[in-house]
Protein backbone atom coordinates (compact mmCIF):
# COMPACT_ATOMS: atom_id res chain seq x y z
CA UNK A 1 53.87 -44.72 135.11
CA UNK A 2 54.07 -44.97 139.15
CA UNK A 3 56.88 -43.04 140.89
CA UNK A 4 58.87 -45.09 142.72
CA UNK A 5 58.37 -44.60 146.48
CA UNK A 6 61.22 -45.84 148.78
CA UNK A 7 61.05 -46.83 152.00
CA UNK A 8 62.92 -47.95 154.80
CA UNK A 9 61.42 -51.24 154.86
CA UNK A 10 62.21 -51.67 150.87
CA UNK A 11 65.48 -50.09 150.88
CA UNK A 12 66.56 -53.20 154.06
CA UNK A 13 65.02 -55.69 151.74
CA UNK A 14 66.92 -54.32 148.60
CA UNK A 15 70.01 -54.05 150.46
CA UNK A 16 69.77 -57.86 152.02
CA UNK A 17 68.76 -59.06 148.58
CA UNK A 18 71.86 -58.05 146.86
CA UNK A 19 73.98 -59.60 149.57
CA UNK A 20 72.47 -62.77 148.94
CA UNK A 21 72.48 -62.61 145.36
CA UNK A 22 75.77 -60.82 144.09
CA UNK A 23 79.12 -61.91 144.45
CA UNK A 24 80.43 -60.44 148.02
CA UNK A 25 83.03 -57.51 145.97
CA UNK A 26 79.92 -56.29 144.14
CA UNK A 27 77.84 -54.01 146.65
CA UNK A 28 79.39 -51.19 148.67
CA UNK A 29 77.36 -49.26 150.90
CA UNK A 30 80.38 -47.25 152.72
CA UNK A 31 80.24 -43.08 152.67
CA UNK A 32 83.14 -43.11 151.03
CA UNK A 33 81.83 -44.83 147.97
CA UNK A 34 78.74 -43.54 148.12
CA UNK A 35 79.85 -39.65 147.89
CA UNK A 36 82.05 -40.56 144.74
CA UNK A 37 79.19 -41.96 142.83
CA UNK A 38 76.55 -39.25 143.97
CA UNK A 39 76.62 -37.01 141.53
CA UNK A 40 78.61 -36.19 137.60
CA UNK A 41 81.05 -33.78 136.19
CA UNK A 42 78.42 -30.96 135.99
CA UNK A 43 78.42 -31.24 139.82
CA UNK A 44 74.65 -31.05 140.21
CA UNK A 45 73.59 -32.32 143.73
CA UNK A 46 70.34 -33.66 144.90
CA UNK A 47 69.09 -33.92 148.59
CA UNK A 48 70.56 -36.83 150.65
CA UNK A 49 72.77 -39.44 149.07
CA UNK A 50 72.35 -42.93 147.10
CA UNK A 51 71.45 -45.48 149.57
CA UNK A 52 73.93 -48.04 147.47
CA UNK A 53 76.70 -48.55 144.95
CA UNK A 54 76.24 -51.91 142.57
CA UNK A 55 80.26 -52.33 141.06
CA UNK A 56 78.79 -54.43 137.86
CA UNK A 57 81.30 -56.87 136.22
CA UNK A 58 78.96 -58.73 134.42
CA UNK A 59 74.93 -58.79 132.53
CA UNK A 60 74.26 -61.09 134.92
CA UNK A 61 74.53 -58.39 137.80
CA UNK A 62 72.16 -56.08 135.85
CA UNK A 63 69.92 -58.25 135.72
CA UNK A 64 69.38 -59.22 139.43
CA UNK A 65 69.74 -55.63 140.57
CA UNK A 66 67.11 -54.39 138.51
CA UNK A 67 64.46 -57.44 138.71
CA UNK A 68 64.74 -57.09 142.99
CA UNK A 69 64.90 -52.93 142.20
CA UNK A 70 61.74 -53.66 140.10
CA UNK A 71 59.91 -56.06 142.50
CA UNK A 72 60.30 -53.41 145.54
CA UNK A 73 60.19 -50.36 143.63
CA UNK A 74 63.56 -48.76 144.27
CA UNK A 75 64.88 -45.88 141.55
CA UNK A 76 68.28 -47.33 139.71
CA UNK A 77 70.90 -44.08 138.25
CA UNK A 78 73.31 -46.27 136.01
CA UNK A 79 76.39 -44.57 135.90
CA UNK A 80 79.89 -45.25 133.56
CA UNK A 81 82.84 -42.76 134.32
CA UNK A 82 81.00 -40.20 135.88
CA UNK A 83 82.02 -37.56 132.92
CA UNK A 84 78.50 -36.44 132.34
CA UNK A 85 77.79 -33.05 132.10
CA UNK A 86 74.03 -32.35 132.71
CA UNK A 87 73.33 -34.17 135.96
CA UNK A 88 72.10 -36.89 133.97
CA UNK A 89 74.05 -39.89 137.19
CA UNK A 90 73.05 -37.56 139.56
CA UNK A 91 71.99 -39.92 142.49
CA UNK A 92 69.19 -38.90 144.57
CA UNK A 93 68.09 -40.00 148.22
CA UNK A 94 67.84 -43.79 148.63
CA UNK A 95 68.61 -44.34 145.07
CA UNK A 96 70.94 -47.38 143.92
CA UNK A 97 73.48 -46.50 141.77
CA UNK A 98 74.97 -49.05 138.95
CA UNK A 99 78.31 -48.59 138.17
CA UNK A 100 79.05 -49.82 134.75
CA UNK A 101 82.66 -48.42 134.60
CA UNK A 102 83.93 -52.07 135.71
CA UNK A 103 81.82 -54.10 132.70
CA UNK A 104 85.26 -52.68 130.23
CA UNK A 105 86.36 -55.38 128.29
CA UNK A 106 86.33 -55.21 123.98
CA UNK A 107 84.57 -58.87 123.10
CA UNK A 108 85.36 -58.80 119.74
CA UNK A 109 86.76 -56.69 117.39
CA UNK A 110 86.79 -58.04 113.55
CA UNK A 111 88.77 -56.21 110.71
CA UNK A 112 86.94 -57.82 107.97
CA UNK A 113 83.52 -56.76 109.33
CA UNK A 114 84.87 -53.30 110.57
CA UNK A 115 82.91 -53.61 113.99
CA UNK A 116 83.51 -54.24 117.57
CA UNK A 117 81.56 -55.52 120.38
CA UNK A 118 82.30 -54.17 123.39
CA UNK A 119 80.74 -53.81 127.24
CA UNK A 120 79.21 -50.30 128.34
CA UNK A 121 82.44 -49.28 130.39
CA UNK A 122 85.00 -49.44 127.37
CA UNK A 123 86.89 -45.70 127.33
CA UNK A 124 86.59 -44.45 124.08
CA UNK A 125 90.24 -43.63 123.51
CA UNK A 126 90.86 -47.11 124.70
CA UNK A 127 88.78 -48.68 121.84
CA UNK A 128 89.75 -45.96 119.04
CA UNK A 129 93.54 -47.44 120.08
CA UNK A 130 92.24 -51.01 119.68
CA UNK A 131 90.87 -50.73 116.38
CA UNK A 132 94.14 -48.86 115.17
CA UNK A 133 95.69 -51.79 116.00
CA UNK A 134 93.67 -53.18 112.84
CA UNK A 135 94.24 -50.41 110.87
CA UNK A 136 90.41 -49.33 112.00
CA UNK A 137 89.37 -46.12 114.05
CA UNK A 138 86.79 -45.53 116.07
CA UNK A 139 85.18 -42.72 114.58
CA UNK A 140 83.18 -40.81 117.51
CA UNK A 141 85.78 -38.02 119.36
CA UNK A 142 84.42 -36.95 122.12
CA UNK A 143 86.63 -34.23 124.16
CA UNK A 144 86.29 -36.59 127.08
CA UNK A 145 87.20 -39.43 124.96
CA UNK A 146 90.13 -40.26 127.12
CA UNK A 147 87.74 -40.45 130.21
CA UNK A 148 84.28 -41.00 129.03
CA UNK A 149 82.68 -44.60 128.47
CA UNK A 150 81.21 -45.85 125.29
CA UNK A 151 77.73 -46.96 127.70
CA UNK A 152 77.85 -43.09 128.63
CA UNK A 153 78.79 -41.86 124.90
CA UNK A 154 75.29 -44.03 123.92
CA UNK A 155 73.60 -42.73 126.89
CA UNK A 156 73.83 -38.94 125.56
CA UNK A 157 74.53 -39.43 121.99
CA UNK A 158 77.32 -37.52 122.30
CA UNK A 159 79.36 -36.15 119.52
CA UNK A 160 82.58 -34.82 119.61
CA UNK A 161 85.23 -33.62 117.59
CA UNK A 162 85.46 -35.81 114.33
CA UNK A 163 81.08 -35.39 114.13
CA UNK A 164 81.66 -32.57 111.58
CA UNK A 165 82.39 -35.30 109.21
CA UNK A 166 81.40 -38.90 111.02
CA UNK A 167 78.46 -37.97 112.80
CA UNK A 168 77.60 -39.00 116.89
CA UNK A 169 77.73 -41.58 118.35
CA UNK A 170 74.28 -43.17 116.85
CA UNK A 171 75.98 -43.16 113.13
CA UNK A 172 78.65 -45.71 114.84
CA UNK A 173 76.39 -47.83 116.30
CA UNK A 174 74.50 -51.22 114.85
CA UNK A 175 73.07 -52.80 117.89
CA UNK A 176 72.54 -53.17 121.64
CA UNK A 177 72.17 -56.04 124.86
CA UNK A 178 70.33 -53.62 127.15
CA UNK A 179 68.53 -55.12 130.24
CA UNK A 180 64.88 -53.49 130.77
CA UNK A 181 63.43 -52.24 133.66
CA UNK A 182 62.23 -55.54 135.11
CA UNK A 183 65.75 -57.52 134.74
CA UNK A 184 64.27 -58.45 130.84
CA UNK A 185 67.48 -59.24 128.42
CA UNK A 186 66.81 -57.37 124.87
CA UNK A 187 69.15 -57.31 121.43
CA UNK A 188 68.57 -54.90 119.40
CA UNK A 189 69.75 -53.80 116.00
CA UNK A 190 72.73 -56.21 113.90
CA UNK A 191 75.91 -56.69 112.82
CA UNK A 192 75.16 -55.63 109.55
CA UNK A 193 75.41 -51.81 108.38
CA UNK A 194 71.92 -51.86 106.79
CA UNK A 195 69.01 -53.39 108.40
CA UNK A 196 65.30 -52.73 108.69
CA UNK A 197 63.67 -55.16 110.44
CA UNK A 198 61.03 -54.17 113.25
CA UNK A 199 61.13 -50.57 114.89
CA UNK A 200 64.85 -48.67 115.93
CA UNK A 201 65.24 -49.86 119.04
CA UNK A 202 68.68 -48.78 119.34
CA UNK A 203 68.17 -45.62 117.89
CA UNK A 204 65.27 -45.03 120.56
CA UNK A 205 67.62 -46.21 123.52
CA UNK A 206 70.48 -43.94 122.43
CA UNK A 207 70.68 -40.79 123.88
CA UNK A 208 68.21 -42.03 126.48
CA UNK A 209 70.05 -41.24 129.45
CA UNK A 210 69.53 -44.71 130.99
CA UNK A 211 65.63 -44.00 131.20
CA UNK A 212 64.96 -46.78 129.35
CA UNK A 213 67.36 -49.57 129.82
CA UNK A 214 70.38 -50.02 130.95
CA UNK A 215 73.21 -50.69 128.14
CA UNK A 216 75.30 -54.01 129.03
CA UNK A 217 76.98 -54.09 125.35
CA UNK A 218 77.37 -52.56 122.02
CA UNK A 219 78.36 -53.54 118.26
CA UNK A 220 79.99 -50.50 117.25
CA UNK A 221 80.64 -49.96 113.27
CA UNK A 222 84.98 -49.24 112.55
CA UNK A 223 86.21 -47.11 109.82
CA UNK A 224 89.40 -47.29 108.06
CA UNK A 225 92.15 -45.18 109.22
CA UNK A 226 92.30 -42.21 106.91
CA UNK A 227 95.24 -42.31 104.04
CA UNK A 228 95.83 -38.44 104.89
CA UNK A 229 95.69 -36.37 107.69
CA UNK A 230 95.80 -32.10 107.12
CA UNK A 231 95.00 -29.46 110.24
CA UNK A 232 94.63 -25.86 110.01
CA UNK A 233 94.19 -23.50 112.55
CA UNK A 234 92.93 -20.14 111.72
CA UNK A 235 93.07 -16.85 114.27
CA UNK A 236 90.31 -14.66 113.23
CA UNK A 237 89.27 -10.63 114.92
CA UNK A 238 86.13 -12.03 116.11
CA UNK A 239 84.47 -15.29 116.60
CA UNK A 240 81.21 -14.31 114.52
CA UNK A 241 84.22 -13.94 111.39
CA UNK A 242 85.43 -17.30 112.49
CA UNK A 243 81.92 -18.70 112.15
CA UNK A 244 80.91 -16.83 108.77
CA UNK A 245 84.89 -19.16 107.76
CA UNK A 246 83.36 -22.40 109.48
CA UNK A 247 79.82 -21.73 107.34
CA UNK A 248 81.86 -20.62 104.13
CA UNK A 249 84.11 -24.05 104.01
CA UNK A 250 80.63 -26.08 103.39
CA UNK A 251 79.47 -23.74 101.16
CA UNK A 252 83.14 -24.03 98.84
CA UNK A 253 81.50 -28.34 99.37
CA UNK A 254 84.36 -29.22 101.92
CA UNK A 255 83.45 -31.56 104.15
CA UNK A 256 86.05 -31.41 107.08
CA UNK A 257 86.57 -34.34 109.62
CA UNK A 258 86.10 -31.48 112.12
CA UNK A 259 85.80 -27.74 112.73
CA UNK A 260 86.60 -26.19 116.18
CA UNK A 261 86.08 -23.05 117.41
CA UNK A 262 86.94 -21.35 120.00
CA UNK A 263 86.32 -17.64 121.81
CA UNK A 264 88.68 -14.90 122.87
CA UNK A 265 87.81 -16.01 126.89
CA UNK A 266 88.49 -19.31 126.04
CA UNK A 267 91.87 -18.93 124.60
CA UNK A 268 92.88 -16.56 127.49
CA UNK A 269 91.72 -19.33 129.93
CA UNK A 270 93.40 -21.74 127.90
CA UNK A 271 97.11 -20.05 127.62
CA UNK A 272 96.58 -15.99 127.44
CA UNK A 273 99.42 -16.36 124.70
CA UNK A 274 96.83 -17.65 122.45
CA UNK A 275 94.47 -14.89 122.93
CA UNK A 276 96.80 -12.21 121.95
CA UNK A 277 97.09 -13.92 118.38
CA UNK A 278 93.37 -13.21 117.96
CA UNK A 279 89.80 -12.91 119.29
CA UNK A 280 89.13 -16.43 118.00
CA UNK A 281 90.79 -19.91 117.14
CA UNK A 282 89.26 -22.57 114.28
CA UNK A 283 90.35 -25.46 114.12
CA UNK A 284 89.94 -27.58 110.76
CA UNK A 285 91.19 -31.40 109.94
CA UNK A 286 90.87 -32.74 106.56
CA UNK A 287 91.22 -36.62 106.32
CA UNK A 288 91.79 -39.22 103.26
CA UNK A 289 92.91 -39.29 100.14
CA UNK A 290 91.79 -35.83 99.07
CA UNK A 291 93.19 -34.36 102.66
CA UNK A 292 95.52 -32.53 101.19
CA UNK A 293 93.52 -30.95 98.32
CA UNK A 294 90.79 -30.05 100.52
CA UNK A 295 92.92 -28.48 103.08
CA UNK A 296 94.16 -26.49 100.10
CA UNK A 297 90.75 -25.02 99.55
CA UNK A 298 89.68 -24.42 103.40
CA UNK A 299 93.05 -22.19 103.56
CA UNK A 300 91.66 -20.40 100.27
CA UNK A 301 88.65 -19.94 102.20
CA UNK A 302 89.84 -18.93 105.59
CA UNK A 303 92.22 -16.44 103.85
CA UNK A 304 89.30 -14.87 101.92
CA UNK A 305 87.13 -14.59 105.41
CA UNK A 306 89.41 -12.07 106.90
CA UNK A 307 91.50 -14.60 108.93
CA UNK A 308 94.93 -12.96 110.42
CA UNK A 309 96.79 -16.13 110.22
CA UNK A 310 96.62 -19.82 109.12
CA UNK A 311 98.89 -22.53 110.20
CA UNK A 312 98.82 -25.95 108.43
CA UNK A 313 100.54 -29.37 108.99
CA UNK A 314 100.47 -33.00 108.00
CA UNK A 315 102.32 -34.06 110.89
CA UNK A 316 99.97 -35.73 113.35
CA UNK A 317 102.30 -34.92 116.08
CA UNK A 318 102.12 -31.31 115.25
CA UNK A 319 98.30 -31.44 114.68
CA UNK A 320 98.06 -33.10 118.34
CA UNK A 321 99.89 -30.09 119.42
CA UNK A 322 97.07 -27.48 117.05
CA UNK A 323 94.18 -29.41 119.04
CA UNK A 324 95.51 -29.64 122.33
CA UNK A 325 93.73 -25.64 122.93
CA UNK A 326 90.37 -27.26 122.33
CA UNK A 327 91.15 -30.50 124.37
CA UNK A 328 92.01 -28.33 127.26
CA UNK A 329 89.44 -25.87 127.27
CA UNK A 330 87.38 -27.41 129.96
CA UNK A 331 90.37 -28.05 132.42
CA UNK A 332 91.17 -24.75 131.92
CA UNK A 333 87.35 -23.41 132.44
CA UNK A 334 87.11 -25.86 135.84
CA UNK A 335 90.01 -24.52 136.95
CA UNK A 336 88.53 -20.91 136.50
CA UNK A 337 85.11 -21.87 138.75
CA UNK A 338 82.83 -24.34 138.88
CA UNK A 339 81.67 -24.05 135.03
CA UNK A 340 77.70 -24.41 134.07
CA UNK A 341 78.29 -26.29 130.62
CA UNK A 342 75.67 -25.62 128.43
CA UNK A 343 75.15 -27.82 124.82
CA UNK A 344 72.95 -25.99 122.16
CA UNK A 345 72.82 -26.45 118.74
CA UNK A 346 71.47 -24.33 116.25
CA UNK A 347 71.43 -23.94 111.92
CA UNK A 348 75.22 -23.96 111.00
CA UNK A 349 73.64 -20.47 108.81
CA UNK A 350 72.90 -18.98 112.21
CA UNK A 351 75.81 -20.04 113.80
CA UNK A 352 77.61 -16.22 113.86
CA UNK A 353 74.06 -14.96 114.66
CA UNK A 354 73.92 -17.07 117.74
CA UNK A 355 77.58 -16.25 119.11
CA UNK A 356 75.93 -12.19 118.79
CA UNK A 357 72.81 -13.07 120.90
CA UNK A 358 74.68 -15.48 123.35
CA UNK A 359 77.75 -11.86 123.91
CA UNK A 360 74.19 -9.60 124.77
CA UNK A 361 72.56 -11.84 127.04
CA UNK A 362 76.28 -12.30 129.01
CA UNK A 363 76.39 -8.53 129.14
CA UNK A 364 72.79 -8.13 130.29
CA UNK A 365 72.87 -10.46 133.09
CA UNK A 366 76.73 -9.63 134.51
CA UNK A 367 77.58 -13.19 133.89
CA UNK A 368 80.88 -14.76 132.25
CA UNK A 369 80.55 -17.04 128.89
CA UNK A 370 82.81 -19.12 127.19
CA UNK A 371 81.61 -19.92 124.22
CA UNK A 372 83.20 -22.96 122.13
CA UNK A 373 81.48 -24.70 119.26
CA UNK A 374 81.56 -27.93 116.63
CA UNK A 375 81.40 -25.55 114.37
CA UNK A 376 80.73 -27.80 111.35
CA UNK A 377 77.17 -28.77 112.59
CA UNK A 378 76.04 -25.80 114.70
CA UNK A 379 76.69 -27.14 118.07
CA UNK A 380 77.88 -24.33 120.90
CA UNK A 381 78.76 -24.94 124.19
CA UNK A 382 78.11 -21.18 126.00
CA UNK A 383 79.85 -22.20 129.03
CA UNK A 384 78.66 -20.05 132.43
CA UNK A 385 81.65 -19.98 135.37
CA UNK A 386 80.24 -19.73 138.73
CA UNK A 387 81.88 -19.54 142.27
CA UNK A 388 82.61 -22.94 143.09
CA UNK A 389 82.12 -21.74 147.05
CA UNK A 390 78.23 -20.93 146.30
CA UNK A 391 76.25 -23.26 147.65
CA UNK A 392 74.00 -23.01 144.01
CA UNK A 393 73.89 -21.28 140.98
CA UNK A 394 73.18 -17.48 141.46
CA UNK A 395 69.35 -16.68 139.92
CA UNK A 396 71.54 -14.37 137.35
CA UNK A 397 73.31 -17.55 136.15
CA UNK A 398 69.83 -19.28 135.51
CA UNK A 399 68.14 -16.30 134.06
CA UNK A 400 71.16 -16.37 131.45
CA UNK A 401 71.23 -19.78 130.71
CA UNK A 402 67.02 -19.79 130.28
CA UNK A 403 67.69 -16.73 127.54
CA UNK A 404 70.24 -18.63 125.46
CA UNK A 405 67.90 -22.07 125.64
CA UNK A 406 64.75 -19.87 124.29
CA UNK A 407 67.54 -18.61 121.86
CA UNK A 408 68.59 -21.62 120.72
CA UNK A 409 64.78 -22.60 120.05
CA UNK A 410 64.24 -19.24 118.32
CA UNK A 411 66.98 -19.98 115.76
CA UNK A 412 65.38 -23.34 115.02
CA UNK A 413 67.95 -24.87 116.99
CA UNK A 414 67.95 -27.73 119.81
CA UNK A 415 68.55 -27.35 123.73
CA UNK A 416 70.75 -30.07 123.81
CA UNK A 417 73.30 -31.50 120.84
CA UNK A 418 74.86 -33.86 122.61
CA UNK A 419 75.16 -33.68 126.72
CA UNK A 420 71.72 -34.99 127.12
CA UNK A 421 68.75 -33.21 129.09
CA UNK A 422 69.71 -34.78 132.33
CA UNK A 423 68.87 -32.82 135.52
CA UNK A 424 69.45 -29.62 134.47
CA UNK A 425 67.73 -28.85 131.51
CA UNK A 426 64.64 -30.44 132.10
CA UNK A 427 61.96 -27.60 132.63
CA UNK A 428 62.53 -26.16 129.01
CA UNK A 429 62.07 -30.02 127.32
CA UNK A 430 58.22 -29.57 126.88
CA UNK A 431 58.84 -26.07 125.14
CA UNK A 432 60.72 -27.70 122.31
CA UNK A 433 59.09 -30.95 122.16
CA UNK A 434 55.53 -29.38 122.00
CA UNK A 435 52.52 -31.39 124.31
CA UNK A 436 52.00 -33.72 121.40
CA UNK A 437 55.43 -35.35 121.51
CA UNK A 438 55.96 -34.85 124.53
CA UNK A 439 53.14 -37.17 125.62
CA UNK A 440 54.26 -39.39 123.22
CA UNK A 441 57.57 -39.84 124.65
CA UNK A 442 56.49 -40.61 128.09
CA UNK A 443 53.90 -42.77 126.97
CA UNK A 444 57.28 -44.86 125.28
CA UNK A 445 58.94 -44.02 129.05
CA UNK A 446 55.96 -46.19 130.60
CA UNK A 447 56.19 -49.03 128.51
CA UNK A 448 59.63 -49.65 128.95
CA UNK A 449 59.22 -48.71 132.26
CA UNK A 450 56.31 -48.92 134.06
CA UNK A 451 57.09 -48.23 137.86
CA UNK A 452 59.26 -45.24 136.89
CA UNK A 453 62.66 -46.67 138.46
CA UNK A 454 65.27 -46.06 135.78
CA UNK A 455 66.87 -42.56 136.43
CA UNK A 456 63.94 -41.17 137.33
CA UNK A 457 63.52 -37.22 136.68
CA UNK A 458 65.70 -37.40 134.54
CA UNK A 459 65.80 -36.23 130.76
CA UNK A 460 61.99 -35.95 129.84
């Protein structure tokens, strides 16, 4: 693969080719713009500033942009709402940046099939409200799902609430339109939920952080609205105690719809009311026919692992009102300092075992960690708060976050469960990979990609 290498010359050609080619409302070059679209939630900067903002409304727009991108060599960051959390649409000097957020419209959404097809900029909520329209749910939950796009949910793979029992975002998906590097048009996948044929293509391209393609629509796979809903929420003296509960429930063969958990510092960020009812919060949803009997033997369960209360409903206003702790805890965290949000994931066995390790290595470096998880699958999210006035993150910050990474790997665990690699987690990759796959991958980067202009630096 050849880096791209922009010039002034190619960046004037780029810029008078778009004119020409896209409808007059779709290119904005204006600092105003620009700085928006520069950079994602995680607030990672580069040097400089995008050199242009592409407002997509259609394939056809992808397609141009990237085949004069292509021709002249100029990187591309596709971007949807901006809600990323790794640096992943972090725009770097003289990059373009394609704003998906405006391709939103749901093509088709059939109840007989269960699916929809939507564009990349769909909001998750948005869609999950569609489908209940049908009787159908969306099944991915992302805490962002109010914000986030479905192009940026398939960029990172990301998870969410409801994974415990649904999975990510891959388990919803059947196919793909992505547009390659060159301005090429692929499909990938079906509309069917089993299907063989040829390589995983749309496995491959999700969760690759627009490296590969870019995503211009989706057939996403529906699932009935559940018959029963039952939430619990469960205060416990310590979060390790509230993992051993989360570990325990799977063990008694109770498979939740979700399990959140949440730290003391997190709960006194969150409303310090909450913390005094215990050092930690899980939260556990039970869904369908059975809800009710399995929520009968999660409260068994959470009773038996020391928990100092339990609260229960049925009452989906009420359980709105349970889960609004762990909806808010990143508000609450941004509103603390600017908040380094890290995304391991780790043996749901080792889950308590992590939480320990994670508490030394905040004590040893001075540095502040909020620690939530989705605690059915072993995915934590040790959150380091930083000075929002620092112009970077303090060398104590990094030195943390490298310890709970190599921690993560010890455990037999992943860096990354669902944010995606993005900017800021790239220099550990190779260590979990190993120089075998690792070459493999970029070897798959260069022939989807050969002049390097899709997000480059970013993810591998």
């Amino acid at each position: 693969m050849t880096a791209p290498t922009t010039t002034t010359t190619a960046s004037a050609q780029l810029l008078g080719l778009l004119a020409r080619d896209l409808p007059p409302d779709r290119l904005a070059t204006d600092p105003v713009t620009l700085a928006a679209h520069a950079t994602d939630r995680s607030g990672t900067r580069a040097h400089g500033g995008p050199l242009a903002v592409v407002h997509v409304r259609r394939t056809e727009d992808v397609t141009v942009t990237l085949r004069h991108a292509h021709a002249l060599r100029v990187p591309v960051v596709p971007r949807g709402a901006g809600t990323g959390l790794s640096g992943g649409a972090t725009a770097d000097e003289g990059s373009l940046v394609l704003d998906l957020s405006g391709m939103n419209r749901v093509l088709e959404l059939s109840a007989d099939d269960q699916l929809a097809v939507v564009e990349p900029g769909v909001i998750t909520a948005e869609l999950d409200r569609a489908a209940g329209a049908h009787g159908l749910r969306y099944a991915p939950d992302p805490a962002s799902a109010a914000l986030s796009t479905i192009g940026g949910n398939i960029a990172t793979n990301a998870g969410g609430l409801r994974c415990a029992k649904y999975g990510v975002t891959r388990d919803s998906l059947l196919g793909l339109e992505a547009v390659l590097a060159d301005g090429t048009v692929v499909r990938t996948g079906r509309r069917t939920v089993k299907g063989v044929t040829g390589y995983d293509l749309t496995a491959l391209l999700t969760g690759s952080e627009g490296t590969l393609a870019v995503i211009t629509s989706a057939t996403l796979r529906l699932r009935p609205l559940p018959a029963a809903t039952a939430t619990l929420a469960a205060y416990f003296p310590s979060f390790e105690d509230a993992a051993e509960a989360s570990y325990a429930i799977g063990r008694a063969g109770v498979v939740p719809a979700l399990a959140e958990l949440l730290d003391g510092p997190v709960l006194d960020a969150v409303d310090p009311a909450l913390r005094e009812r215990g050092a930690a919060l899980l939260l556990v949803q039970c869904d369908g026919a059975g809800a009710g009997a399995e929520a009968d033997a999660v409260a068994a369960v959470l009773a038996g692992a020391g928990a100092t209360s339990v609260e229960r409903t049925e009452d989906p206003a009420e359980a709105e009102a349970l889960l609004a702790a762990r909806r808010g805890a990143l508000p609450a965290l941004e509103r603390l300092g600017r908040p380094l949000i890290e995304d391991i994931a780790v043996p749901r066995s080792r889950l308590a075992e992590a939480a320990r390790e994670i508490r030394a290595v905040s004590r040893r470096h001075d540095v502040p960690v909020f620690t939530l998880a989705h605690a059915a699958d072993g995915n934590l999210h040790p959150i380091i708060v930083v000075d929002p006035a620092l112009d970077g993150l303090p060398e104590a910050a990094w030195e943390a976050a490298g310890e709970i990474f190599a921690l993560a790997l010890r455990l037999g665990g992943t860096l990354t469960g669902e944010h995606g690699v993005g900017l800021l987690k790239r220099q550990w990759v190779a260590d979990e990979l190993g120089p075998a796959a690792h070459a493999l991958q970029r070897r798959i980067k260069d022939a989807f990609d050969p002049r390097g202009i899709l997000n480059p630096g970013k993810s591998l």
